[in-house]
Protein backbone atom coordinates (compact mmCIF):
# COMPACT_ATOMS: atom_id res chain seq x y z
CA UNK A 1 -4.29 -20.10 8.26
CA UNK A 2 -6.69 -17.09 7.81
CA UNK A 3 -7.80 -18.11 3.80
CA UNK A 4 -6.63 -20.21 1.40
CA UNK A 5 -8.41 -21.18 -1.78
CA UNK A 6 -7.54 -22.44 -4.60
CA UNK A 7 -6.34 -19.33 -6.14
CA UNK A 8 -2.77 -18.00 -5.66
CA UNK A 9 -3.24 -15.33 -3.16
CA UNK A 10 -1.09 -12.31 -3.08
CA UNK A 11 0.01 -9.41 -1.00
CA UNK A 12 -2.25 -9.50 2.01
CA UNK A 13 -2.37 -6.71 4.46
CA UNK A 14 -4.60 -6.58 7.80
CA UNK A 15 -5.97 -3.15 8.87
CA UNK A 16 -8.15 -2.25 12.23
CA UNK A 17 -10.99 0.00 12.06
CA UNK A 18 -12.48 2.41 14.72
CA UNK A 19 -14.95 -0.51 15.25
CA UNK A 20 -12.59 -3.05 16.44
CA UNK A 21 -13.03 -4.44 12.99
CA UNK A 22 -9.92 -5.96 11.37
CA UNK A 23 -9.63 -6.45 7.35
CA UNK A 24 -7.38 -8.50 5.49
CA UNK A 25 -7.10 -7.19 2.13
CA UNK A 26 -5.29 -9.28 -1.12
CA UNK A 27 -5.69 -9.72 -4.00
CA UNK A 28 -5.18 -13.08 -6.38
CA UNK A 29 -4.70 -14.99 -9.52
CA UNK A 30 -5.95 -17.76 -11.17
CA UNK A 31 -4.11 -20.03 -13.55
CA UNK A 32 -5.00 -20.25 -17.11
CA UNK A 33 -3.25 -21.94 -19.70
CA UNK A 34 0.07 -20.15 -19.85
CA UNK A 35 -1.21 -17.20 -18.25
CA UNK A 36 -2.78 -15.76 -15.06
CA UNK A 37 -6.39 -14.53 -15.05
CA UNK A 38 -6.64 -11.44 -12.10
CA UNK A 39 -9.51 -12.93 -10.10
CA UNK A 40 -9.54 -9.03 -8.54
CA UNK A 41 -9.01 -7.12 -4.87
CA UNK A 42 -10.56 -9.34 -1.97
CA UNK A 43 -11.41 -8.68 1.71
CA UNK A 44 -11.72 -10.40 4.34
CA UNK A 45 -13.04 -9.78 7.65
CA UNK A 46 -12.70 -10.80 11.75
CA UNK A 47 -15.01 -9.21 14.35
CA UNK A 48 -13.78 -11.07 17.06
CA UNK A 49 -9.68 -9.90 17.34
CA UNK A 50 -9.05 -12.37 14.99
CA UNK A 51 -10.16 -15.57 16.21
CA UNK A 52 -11.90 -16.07 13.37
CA UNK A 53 -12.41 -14.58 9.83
CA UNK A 54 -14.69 -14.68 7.06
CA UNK A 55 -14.60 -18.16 5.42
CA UNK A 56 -15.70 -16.85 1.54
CA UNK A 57 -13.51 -13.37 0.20
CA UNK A 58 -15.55 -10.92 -1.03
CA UNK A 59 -14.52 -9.62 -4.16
CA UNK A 60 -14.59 -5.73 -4.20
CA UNK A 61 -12.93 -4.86 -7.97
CA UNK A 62 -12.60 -7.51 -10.26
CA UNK A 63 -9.74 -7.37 -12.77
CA UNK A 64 -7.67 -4.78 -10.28
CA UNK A 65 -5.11 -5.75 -7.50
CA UNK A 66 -3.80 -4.05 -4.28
CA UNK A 67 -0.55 -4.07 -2.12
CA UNK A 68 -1.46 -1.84 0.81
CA UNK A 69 -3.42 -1.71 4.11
CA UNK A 70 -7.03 -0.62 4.14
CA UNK A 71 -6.37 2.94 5.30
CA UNK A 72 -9.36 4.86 7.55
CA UNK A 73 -9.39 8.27 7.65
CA UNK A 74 -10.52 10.65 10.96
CA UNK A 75 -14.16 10.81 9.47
CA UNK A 76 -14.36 6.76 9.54
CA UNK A 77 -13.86 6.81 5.73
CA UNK A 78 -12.10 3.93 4.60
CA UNK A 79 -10.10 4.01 1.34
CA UNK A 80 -7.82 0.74 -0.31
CA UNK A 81 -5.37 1.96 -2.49
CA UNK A 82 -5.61 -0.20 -5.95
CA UNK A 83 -4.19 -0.60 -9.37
CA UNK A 84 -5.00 -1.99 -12.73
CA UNK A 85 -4.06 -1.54 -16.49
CA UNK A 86 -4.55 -2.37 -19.90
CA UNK A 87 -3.31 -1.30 -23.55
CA UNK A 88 0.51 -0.98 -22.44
CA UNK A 89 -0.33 1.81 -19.69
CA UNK A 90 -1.49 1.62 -16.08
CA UNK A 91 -2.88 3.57 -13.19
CA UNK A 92 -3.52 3.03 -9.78
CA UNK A 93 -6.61 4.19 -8.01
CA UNK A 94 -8.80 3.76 -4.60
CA UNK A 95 -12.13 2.07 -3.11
CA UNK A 96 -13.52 4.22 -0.77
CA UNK A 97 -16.03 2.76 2.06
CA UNK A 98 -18.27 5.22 4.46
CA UNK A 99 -20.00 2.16 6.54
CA UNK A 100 -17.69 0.88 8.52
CA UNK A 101 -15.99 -1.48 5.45
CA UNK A 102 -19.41 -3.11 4.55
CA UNK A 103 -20.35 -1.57 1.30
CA UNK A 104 -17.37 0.01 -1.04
CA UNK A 105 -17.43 2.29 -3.61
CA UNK A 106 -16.43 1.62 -7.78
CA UNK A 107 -12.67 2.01 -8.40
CA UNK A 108 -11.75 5.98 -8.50
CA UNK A 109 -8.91 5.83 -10.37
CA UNK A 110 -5.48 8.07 -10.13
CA UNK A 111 -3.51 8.60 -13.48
CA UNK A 112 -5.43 6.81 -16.05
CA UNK A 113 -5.33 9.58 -18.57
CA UNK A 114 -1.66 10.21 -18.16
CA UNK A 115 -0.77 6.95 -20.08
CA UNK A 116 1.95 6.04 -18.10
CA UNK A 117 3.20 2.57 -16.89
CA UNK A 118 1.98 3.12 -13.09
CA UNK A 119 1.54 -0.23 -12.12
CA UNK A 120 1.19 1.11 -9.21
CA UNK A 121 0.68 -0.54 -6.09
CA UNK A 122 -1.15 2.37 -4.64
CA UNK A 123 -1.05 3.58 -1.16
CA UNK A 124 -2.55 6.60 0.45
CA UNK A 125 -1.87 8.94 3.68
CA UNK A 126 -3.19 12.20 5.06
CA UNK A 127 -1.74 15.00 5.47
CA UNK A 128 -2.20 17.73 7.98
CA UNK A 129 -4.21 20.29 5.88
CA UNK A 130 -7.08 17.01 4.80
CA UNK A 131 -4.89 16.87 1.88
CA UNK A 132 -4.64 12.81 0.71
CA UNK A 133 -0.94 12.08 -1.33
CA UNK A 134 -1.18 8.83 -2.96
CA UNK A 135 2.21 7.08 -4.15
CA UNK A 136 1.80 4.75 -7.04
CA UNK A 137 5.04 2.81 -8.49
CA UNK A 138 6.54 2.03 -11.46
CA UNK A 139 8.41 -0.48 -12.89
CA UNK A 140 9.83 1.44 -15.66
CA UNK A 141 10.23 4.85 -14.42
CA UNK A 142 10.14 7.13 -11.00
CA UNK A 143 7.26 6.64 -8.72
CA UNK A 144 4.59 9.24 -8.96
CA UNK A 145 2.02 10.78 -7.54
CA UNK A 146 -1.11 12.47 -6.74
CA UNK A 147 -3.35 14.29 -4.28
CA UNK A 148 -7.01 14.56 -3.52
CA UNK A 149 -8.76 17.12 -1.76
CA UNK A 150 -12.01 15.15 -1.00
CA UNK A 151 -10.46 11.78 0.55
CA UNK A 152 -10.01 10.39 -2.55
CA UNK A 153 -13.46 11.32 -4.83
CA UNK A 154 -11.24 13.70 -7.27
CA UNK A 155 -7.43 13.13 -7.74
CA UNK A 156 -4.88 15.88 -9.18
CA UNK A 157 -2.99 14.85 -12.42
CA UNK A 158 0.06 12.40 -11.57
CA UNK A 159 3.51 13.54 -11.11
CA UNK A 160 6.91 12.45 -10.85
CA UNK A 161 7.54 11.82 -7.04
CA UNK A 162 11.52 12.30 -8.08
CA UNK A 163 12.47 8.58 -7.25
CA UNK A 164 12.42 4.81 -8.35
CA UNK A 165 10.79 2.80 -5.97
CA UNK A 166 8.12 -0.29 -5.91
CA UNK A 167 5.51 -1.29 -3.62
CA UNK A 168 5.18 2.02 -1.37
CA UNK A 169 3.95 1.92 1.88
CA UNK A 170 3.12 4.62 4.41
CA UNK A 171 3.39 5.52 8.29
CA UNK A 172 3.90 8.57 10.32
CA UNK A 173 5.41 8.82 12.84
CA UNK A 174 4.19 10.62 16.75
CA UNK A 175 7.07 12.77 15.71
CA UNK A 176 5.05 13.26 12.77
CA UNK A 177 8.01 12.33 10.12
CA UNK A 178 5.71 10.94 7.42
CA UNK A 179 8.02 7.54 5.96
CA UNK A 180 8.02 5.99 2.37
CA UNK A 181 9.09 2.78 2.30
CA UNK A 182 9.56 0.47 -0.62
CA UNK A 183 11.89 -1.86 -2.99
CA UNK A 184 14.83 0.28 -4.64
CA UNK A 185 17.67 0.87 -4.32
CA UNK A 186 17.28 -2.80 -2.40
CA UNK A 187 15.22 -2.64 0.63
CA UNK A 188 14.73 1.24 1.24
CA UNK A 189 12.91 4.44 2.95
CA UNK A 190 12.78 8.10 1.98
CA UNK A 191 11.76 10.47 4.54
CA UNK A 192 9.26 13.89 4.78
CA UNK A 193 9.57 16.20 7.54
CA UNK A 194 7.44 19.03 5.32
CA UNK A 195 4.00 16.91 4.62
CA UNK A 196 5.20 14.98 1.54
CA UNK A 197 6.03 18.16 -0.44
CA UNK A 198 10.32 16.82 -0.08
CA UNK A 199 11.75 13.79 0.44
CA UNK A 200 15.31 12.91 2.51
CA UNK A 201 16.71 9.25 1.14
CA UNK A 202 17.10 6.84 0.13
CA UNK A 203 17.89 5.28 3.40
CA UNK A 204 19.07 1.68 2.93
CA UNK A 205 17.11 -1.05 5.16
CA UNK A 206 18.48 -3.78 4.07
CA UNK A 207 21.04 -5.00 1.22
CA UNK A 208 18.42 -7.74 -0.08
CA UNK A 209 16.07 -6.85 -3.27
CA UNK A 210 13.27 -6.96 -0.37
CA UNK A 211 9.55 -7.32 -0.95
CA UNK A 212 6.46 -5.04 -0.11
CA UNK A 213 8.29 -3.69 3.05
CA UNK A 214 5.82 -1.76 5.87
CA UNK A 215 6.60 -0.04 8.95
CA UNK A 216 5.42 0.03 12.29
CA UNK A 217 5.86 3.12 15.38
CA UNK A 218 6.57 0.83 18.69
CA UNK A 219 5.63 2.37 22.01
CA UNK A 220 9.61 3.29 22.71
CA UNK A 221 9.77 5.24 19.75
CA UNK A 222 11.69 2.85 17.72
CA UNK A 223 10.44 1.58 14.20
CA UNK A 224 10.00 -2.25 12.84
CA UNK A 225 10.41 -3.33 9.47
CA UNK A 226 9.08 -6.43 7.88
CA UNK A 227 10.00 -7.43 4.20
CA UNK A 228 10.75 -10.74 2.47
CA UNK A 229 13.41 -11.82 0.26
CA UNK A 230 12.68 -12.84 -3.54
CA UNK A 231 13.43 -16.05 -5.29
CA UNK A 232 14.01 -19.64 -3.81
CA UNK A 233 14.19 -20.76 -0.36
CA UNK A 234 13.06 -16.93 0.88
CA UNK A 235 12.68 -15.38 3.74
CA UNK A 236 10.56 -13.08 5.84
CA UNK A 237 13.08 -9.93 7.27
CA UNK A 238 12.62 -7.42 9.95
CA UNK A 239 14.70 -4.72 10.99
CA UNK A 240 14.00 -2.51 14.20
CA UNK A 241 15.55 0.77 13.77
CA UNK A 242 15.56 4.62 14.77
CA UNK A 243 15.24 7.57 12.79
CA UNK A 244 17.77 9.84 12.68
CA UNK A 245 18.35 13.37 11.21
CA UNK A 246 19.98 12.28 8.19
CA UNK A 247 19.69 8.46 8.44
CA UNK A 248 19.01 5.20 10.36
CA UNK A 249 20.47 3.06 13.10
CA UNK A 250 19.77 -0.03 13.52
């Protein structure tokens, strides 16, 4: 077990940093009544390979949540890609940290003004020309998006990334394909050959409404997926695939 408490703990993702230094990041909830209280976006940290890990989360943005790695950037700049809302609109955002993953910054936050429901599960890549593209989902309309031309201290205005999809996460490729993956249609990936400005897909994964899905380059080239199933009695999924000029095979 790497933490447990007595909260309900929730998306977890484990990142490495230059340093050797490996983060779990999660967020959780807390029971209340008939509702949930958002206890906020938590970290927790290993020094030793992951032996061992911090036993007490530190709590970096109470109120907010996050479904994405800890991303760190060629400068060492490390940015978590986070979300919140309130009033009937949301807007995702990022915590940016210049030490390493010691100190982080205040939420910056990505669409608040547009007043859109972006509950948005934010993750972030970079893009050949220092460029950062965010994704941020919705559950009501196509994802968007934004960029940022500081590693994520200013963000453009959102826009309409041209698809539906939840929970996006982020990988390229040594072939330097940059690949979306996320829920809907299913379990699914779009594809960028042109630095996020179009996107090939949707490739289907997997039949199953699958969860949070994030991919991984292996050393022959070939690319793992891991998902899980909703509802009872689920189940973690992986797929191991290769990408192909106008698809996948498995």
């Amino acid at each position: 077990i790497l933490y447990d408490d007595a909260d309900d703990n929730r998306d977890p993702h484990i990142a490495q940093l230059s340093d050797g230094t490996l983060i779990c990041s999660f967020f959780s909830l807390r029971p209340r009544d008939t509702r949930w209280d958002l206890v906020g976006v938590q970290i927790t940290r290993s020094h030793d390979g992951g032996e061992t890990w911090d036993e007490t989360a530190e709590n970096l943005a109470p109120g907010h949540a996050c479904s994405a790695p800890v991303r760190q950037m060629p400068d060492g700049t490390a940015l978590l890609g986070i979300y919140t809302g309130a009033g009937g609109s949301d807007w995702g955002g990022v915590l940016r940290s210049t030490d390493g993953g010691k100190t982080w910054s205040q939420p910056i936050y990505i669409g608040k003004d547009a007043n859109l429901p972006l509950d948005a599960e934010t993750d972030v890549i970079l893009l050949k020309d220092g460029t950062l593209y965010a994704a941020l989902r919705s559950s009501k309309i196509n994802m968007h998006y934004a960029t940022s031309p500081d590693l994520g201290l200013t963000w453009s205005p959102v826009q309409d990334i041209g698809f539906q999809g939840h929970a996006p996460h982020f990988t390229r490729l040594s072939t330097d394909e940059i690949l979306l993956t996320h829920r809907l249609p299913a379990t699914a990936l779009h594809v960028s050959r042109d630095e996020c400005k179009t996107w090939q897909g949707p490739y289907i994964i997997d039949s199953v409404g699958g969860a949070y899905p994030a991919t991984v380059e292996l050393k022959d080239g070939t690319i793992l997926a891991v998902y899980y199933e909703e509802g009872q009695g689920s189940a973690i999924r992986a797929l191991r695939f290769r990408l192909k000029d106008d698809g996948i095979e498995p």
